[in-house]
Protein backbone atom coordinates (compact mmCIF):
# COMPACT_ATOMS: atom_id res chain seq x y z
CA UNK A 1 -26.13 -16.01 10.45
CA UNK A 2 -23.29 -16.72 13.02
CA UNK A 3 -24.65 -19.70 15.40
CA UNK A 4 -22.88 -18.80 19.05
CA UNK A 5 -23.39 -22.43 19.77
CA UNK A 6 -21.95 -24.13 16.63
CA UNK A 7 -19.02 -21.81 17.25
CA UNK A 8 -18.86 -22.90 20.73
CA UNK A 9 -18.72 -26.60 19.25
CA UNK A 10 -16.32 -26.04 16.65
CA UNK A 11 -14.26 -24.55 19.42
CA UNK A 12 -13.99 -27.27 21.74
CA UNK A 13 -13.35 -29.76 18.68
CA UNK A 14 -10.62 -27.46 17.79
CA UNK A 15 -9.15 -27.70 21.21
CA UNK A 16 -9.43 -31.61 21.47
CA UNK A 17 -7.58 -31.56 18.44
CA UNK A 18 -4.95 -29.60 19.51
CA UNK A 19 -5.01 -31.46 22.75
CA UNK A 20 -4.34 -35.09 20.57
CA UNK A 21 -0.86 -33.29 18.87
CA UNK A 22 2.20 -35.13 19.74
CA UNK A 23 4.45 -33.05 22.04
CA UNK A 24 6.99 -31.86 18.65
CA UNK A 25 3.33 -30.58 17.16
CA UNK A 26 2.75 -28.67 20.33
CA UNK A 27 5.92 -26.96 20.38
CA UNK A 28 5.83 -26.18 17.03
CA UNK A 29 2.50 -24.55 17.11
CA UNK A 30 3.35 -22.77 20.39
CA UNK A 31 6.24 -21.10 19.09
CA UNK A 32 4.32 -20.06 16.17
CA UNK A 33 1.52 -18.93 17.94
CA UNK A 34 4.24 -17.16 19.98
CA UNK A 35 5.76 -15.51 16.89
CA UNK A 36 2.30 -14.52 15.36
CA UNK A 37 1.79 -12.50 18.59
CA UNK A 38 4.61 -10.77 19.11
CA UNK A 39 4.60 -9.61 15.26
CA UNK A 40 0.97 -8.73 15.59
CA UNK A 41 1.48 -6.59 19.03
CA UNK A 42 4.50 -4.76 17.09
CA UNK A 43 2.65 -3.49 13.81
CA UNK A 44 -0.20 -2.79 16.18
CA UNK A 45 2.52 -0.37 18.09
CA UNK A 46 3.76 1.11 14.81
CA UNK A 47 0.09 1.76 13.77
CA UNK A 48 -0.51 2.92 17.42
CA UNK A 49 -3.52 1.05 17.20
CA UNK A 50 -5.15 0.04 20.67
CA UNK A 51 -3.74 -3.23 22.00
CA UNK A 52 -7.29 -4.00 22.66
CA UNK A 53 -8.18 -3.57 19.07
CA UNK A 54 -5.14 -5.52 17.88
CA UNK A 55 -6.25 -8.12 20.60
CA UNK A 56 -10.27 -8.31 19.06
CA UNK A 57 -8.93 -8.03 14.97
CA UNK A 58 -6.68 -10.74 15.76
CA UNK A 59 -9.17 -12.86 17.48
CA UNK A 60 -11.72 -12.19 14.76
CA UNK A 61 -9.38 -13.18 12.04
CA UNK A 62 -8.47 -16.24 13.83
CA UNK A 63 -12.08 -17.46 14.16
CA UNK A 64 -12.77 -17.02 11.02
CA UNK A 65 -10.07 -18.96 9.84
CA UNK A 66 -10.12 -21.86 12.48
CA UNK A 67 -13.66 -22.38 12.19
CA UNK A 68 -13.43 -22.03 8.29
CA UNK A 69 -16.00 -19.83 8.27
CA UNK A 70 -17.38 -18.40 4.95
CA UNK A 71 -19.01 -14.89 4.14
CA UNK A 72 -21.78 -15.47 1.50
CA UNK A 73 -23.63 -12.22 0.45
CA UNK A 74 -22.39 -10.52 3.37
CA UNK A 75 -23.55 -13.30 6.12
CA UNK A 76 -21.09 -14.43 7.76
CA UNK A 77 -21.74 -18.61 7.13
């Protein structure tokens, strides 16, 4: 079962480590992040998909990978 709390943890870790990247590292991950989006926004557009929807998928996908987050007989883990 999804812990809110753990997630909330494994957030904040996630953003002090982000936070400790050199300034290159920041950059780098910025213009990726900046990439990622615009790509996502534009399929989302072709699909005319709701930019909310694009906005929550994208989110959800991220989580999951960020937090490393494992689905085990259909639980999310």
């Amino acid at each position: 079962m999804i812990d809110f709390e753990e997630m909330k943890k494994r957030q904040e870790k996630g953003q002090q480590d982000i936070a400790s990247l050199v300034d290159d590292e920041k950059t780098v991950l910025k213009h990726y992040c900046s990439l990622a989006t615009e790509a996502l926004l534009r399929l989302g557009a072709q699909k005319k998909a709701p930019v909310d929807q694009v906005v929550i998928n994208s989110f959800r996908t991220g989580i999951a990978l960020g937090l490393r987050l494992s689905i085990t007989n259909g639980e999310v883990q």
